[in-house]
Protein backbone atom coordinates (compact mmCIF):
# COMPACT_ATOMS: atom_id res chain seq x y z
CA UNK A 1 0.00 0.00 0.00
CA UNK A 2 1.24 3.45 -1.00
CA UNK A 3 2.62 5.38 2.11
CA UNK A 4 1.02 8.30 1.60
CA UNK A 5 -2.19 6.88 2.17
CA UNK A 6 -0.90 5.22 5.72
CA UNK A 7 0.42 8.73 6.79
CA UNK A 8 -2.18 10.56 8.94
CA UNK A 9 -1.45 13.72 8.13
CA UNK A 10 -2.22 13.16 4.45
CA UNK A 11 -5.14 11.65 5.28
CA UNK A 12 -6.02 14.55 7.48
CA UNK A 13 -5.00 17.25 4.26
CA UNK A 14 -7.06 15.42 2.29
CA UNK A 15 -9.66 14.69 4.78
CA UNK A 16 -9.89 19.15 5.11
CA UNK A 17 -9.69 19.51 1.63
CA UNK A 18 -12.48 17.68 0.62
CA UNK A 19 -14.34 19.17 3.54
CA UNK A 20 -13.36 22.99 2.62
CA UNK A 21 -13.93 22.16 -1.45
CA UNK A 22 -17.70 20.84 -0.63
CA UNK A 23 -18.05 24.74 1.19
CA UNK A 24 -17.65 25.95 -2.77
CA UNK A 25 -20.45 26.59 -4.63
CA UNK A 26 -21.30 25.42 -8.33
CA UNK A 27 -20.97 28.12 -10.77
CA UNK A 28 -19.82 28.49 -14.57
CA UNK A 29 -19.29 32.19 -13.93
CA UNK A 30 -16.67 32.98 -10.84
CA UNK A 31 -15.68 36.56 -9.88
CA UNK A 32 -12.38 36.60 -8.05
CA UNK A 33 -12.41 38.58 -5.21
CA UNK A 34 -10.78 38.73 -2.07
CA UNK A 35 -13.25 36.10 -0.71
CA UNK A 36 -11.87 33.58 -2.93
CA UNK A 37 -8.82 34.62 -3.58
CA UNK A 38 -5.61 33.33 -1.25
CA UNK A 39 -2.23 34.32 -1.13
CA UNK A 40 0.75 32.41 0.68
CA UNK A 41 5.02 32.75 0.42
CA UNK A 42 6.89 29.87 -1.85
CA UNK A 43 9.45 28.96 -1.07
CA UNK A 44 11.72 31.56 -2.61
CA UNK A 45 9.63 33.69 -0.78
CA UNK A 46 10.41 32.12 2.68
CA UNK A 47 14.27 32.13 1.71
CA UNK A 48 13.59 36.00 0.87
CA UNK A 49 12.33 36.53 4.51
CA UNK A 50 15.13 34.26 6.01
CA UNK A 51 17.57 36.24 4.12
CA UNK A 52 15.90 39.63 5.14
CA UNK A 53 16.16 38.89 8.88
CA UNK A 54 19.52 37.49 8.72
CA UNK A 55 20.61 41.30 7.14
CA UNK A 56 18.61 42.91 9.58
CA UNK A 57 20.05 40.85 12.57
CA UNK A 58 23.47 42.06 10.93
CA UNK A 59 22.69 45.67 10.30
CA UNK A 60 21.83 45.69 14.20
CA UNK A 61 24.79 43.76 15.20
CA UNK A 62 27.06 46.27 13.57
CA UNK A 63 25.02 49.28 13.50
CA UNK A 64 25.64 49.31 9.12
CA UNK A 65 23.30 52.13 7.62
CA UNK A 66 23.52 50.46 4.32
CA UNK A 67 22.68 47.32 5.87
CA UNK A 68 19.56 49.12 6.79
CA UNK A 69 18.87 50.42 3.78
CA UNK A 70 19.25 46.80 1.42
CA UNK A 71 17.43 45.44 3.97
CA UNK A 72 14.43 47.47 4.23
CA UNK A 73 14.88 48.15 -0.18
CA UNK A 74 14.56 44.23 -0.30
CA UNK A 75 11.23 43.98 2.69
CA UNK A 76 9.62 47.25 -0.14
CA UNK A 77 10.15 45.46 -2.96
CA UNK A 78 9.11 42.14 -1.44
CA UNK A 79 5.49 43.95 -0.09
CA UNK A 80 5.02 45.47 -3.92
CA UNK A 81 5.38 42.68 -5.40
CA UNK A 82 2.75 40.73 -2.52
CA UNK A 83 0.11 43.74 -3.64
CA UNK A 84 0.81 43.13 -7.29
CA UNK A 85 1.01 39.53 -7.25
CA UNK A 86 -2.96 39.70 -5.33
CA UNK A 87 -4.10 42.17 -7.91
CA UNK A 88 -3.22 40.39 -10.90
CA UNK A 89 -6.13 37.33 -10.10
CA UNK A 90 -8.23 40.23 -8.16
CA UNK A 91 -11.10 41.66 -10.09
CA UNK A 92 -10.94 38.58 -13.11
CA UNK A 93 -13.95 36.63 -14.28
CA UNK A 94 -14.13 33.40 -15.60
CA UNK A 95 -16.10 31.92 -17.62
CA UNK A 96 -16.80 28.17 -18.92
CA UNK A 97 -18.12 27.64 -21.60
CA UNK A 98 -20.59 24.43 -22.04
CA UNK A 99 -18.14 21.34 -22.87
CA UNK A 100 -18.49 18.84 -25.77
CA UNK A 101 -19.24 14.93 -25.48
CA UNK A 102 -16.21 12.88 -25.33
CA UNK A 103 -15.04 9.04 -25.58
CA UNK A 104 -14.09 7.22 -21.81
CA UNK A 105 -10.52 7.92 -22.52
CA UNK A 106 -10.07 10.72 -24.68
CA UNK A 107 -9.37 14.11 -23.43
CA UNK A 108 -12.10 16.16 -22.98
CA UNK A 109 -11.33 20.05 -23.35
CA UNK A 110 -12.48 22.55 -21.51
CA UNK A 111 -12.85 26.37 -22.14
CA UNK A 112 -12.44 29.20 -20.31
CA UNK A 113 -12.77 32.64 -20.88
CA UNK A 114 -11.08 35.04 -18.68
CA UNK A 115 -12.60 39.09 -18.68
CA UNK A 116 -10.48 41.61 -17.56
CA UNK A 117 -12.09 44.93 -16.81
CA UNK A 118 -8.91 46.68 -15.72
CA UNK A 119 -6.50 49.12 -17.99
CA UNK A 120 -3.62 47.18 -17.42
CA UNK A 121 -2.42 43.63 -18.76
CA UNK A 122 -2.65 40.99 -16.24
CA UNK A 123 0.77 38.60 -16.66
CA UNK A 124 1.32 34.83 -16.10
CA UNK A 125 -1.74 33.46 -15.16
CA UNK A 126 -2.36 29.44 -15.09
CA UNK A 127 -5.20 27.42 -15.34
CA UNK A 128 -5.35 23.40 -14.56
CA UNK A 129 -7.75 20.92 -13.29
CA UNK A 130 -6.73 20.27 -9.56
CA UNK A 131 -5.61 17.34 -7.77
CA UNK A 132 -4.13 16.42 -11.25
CA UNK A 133 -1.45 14.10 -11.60
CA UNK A 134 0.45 15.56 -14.46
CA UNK A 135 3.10 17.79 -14.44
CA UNK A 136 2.66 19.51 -17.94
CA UNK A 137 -0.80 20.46 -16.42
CA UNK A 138 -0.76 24.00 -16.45
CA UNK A 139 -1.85 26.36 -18.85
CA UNK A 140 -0.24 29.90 -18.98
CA UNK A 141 -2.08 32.85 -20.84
CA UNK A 142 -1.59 37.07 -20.39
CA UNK A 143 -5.01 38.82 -20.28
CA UNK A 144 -4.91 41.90 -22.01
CA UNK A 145 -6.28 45.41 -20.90
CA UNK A 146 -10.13 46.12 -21.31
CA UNK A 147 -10.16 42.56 -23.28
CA UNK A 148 -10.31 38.50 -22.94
CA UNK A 149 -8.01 35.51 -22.73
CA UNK A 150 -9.44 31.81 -23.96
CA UNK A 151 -7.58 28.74 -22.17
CA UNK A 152 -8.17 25.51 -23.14
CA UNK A 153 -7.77 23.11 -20.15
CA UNK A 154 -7.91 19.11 -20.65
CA UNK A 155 -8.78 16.17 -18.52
CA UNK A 156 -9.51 12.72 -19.00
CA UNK A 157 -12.50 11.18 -18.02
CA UNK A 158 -12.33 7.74 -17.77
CA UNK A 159 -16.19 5.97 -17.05
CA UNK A 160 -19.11 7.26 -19.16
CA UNK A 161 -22.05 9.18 -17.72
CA UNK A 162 -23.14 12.38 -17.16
CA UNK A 163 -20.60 13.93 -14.76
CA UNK A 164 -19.38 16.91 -13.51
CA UNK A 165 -16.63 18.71 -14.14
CA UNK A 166 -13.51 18.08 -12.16
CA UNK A 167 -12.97 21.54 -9.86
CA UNK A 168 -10.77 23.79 -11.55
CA UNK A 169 -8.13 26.23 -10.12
CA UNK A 170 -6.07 29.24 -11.35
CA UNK A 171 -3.05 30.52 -9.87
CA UNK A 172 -0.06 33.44 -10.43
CA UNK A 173 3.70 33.87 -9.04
CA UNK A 174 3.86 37.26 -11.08
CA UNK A 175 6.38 39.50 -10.74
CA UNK A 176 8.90 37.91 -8.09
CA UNK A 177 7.41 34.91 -7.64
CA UNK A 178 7.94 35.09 -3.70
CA UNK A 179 4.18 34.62 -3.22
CA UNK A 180 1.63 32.51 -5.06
CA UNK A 181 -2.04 33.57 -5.53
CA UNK A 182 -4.47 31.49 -6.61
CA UNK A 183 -8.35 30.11 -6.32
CA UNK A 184 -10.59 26.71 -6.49
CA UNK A 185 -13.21 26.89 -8.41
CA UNK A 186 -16.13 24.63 -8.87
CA UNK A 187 -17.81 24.96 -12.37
CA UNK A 188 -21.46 23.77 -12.73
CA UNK A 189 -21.22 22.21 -15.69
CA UNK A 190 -21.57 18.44 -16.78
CA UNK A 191 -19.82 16.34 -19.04
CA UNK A 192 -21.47 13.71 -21.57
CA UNK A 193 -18.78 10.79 -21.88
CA UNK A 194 -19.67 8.26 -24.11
CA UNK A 195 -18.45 4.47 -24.35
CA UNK A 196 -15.09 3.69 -25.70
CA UNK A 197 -15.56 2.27 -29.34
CA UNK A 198 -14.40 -1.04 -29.64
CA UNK A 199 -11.39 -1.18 -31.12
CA UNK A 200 -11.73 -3.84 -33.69
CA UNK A 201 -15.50 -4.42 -34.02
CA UNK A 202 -16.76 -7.31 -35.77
CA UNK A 203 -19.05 -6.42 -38.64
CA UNK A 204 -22.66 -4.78 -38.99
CA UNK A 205 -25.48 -7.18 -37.82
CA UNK A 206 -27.76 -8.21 -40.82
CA UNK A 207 -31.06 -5.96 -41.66
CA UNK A 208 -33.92 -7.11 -40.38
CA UNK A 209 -36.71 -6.76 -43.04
CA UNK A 210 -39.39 -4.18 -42.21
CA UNK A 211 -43.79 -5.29 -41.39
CA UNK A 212 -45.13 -6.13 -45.43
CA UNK A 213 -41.77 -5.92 -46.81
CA UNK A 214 -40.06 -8.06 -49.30
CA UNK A 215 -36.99 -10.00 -49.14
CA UNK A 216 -35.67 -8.11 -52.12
CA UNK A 217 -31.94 -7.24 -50.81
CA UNK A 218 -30.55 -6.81 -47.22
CA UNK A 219 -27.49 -5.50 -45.75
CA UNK A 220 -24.68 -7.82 -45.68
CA UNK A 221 -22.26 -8.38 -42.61
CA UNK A 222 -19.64 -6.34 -44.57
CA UNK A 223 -22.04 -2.93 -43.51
CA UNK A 224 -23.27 -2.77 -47.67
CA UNK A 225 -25.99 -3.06 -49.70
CA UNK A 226 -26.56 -6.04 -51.70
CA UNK A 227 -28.61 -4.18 -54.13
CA UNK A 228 -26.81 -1.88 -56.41
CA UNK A 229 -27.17 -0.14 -59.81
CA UNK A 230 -25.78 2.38 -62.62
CA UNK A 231 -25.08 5.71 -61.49
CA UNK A 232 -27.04 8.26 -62.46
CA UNK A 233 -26.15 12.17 -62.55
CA UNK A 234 -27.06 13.56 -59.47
CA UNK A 235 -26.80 10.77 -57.06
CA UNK A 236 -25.20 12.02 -54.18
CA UNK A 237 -21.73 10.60 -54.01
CA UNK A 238 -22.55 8.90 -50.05
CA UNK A 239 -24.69 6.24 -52.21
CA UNK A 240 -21.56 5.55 -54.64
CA UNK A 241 -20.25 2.30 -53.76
CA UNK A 242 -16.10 3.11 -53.97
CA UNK A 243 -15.57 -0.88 -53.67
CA UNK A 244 -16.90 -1.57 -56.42
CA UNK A 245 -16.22 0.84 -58.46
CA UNK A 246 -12.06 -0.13 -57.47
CA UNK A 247 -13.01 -3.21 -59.12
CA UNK A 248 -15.36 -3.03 -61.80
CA UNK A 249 -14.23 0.52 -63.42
CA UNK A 250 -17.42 1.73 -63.33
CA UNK A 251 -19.48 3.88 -61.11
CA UNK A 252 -22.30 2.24 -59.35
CA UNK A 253 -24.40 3.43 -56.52
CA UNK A 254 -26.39 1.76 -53.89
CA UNK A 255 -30.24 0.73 -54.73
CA UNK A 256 -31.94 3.14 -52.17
CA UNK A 257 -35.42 1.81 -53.13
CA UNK A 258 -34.75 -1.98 -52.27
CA UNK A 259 -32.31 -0.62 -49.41
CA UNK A 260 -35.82 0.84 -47.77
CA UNK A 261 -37.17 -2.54 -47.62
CA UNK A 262 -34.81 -3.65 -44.78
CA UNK A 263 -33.87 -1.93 -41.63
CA UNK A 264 -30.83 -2.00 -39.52
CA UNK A 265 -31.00 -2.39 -35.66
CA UNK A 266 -28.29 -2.44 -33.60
CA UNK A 267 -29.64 -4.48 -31.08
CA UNK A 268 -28.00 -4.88 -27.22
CA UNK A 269 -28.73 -8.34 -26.87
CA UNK A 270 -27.20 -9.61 -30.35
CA UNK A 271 -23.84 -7.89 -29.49
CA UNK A 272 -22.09 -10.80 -28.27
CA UNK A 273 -22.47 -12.51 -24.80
CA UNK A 274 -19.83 -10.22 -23.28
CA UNK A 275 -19.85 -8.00 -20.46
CA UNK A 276 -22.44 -4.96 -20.29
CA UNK A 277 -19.71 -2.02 -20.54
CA UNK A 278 -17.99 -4.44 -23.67
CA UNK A 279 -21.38 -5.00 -25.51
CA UNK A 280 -22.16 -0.82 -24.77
CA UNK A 281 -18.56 -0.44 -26.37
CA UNK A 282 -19.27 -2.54 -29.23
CA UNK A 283 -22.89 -0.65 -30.12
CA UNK A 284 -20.94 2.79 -29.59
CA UNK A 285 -18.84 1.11 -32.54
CA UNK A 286 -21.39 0.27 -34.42
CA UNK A 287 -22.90 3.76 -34.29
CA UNK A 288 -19.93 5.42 -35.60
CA UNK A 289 -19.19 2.85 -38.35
CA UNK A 290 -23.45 3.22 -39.64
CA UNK A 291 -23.17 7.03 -39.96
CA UNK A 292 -19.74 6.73 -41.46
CA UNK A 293 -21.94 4.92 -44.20
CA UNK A 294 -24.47 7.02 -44.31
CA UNK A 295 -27.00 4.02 -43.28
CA UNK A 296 -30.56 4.42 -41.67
CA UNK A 297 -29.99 2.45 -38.32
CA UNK A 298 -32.30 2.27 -35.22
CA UNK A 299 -31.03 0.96 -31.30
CA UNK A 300 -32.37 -1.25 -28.93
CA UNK A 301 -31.00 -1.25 -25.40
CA UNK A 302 -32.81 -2.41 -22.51
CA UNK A 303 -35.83 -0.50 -21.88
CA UNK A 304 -35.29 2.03 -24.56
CA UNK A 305 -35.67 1.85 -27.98
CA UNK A 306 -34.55 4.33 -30.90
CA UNK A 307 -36.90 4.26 -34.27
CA UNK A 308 -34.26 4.35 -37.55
CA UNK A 309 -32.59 7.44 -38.15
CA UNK A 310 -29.56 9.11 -39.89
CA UNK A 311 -27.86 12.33 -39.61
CA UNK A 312 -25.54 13.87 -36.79
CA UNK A 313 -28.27 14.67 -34.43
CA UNK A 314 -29.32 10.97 -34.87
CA UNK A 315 -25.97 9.85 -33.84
CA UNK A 316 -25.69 11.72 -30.97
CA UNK A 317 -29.60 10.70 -29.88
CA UNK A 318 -28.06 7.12 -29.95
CA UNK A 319 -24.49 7.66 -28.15
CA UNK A 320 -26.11 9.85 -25.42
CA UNK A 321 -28.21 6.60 -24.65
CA UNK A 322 -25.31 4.51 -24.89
CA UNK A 323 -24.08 6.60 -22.35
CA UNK A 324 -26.67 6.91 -19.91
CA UNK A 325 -27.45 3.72 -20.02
């Protein structure tokens, strides 16, 4: 077991951090004030005051007027730079903006939008997910004067659902870097993650034909149309069949009228007897690979059903039930 789990005062830092971060509220907008913004040396900054009173301990000891002066110059420029360092997060607003659907596994980005309302720039300011992991996690940005600053932040989710996004925090060292200033904030905002696709899926199920129709053509396990003609000017070039047309010479293009006669379900219970999360990846796979070809596909999960459809908004209709599932 790792030993900073066994160490109790880890455990009672994390224990007070999950306590004060559950005081936060949920917002999407977050004015930093000086309610929520805090302020604390670095370590340079600690070595700054260690050096400060060892020159004032000497100027004393033998009564050196320039001693006095360095030392006080050096306490000045140290409080300036504490003022400056607050101000620069003081008086920002951030702003997220509504995040995308992702994949379990892919990185899902995040944007913010920081407003500055002051007439000077505001230098060195870094935004990152907290509590992450990675060391490349920050990301730096200058807000102009009277203007805005987009950062794009990144995380990985790895479980699909409907969750929240990870608290967020912003920081600055700017201009010594003898203090560090930064905020937690909570956004409001969910995240849609979808299943991971399967990696190598096997092919399309078979059509299943549609009440009254005729057995006239059906859709093969390669994903295709049996059914196939001539082209004609004007098909659209989704219906030309690029296979075929590698091998015959010839244009040809899917027989949309016999195509109608069967209908393609991507059904829950015919995707293998695997494990619910590696049947829900499979389906997600499916999805993708019938609107890659342009194919009128319905799903069937349990308790839910999805009438045939095609298009992007179709796609996402069927992923966001993968998801929630």
């Amino acid at each position: 077991m790792d030993a900073a789990v066994l160490n109790p005062l880890s455990i009672v830092r994390h224990r007070f951090r999950q306590w004060w971060q559950a005081r936060l509220p949920f917002a999407d907008t977050i004015e930093l004030t000086q309610r929520n913004v805090y302020i604390l040396p670095t370590r340079p900054g600690f070595m700054l005051g260690l050096t400060l009173a060892v020159l004032l301990v000497g100027s004393i000891n033998y009564q050196l007027n320039l001693g006095y002066l360095l030392t006080f110059l050096l306490a000045g420029c140290a409080v300036v730079g504490m003022y400056v360092c607050h101000g620069t997060l003081r008086g920002l607003t951030l702003n997220l903006s509504p995040p995308e659907p992702q994949y379990a596994g892919a990185s899902a980005t995040l944007s913010i939008v920081l407003t500055n309302e002051r007439r000077s720039v505001r230098y060195g300011i870094g935004l990152a997910v907290l509590d992450s992991t990675h060391h490349d996690r920050w990301v730096w940005t200058d807000v102009p004067a009277l203007g805005q600053s987009t950062v794009h932040v990144a995380f990985r989710p790895q479980r699909r659902g409907l969750h929240r996004v990870p608290p967020l925090t912003a920081e600055t060292r700017f201009p010594l870097g003898t203090f560090r200033v930064w905020t937690v904030w909570r956004p409001a905002a969910r995240v849609l993650v979808y299943p991971a696709p399967e990696p190598f899926p096997p092919p399309l199920p078979p059509g299943e034909p549609r009440a009254g129709g005729a057995a006239a053509t059906r859709i093969q396990s390669t994903g295709e149309f049996d059914g196939v003609r001539a082209y004609r000017r004007g098909d659209p070039l989704k219906l030309v069949v690029w296979k075929k047309v590698a091998k015959a010479q010839e244009l040809v293009s899917r027989d949309t009228q016999q195509a109608q006669r069967y209908e393609l379900w991507l059904d829950y219970a015919q995707a293998g007897a695997q494990a619910p999360e590696q049947r829900l990846s499979r389906l997600t796979a499916w999805v993708v690979q019938a609107d890659r070809l342009g194919l009128d596909y319905g799903l069937r999960l349990p308790g839910r059903e999805i009438k045939p459809g095609t298009g992007e908004a179709h796609k996402r209709l069927c992923l966001e039930a993968l998801a929630t599932c």
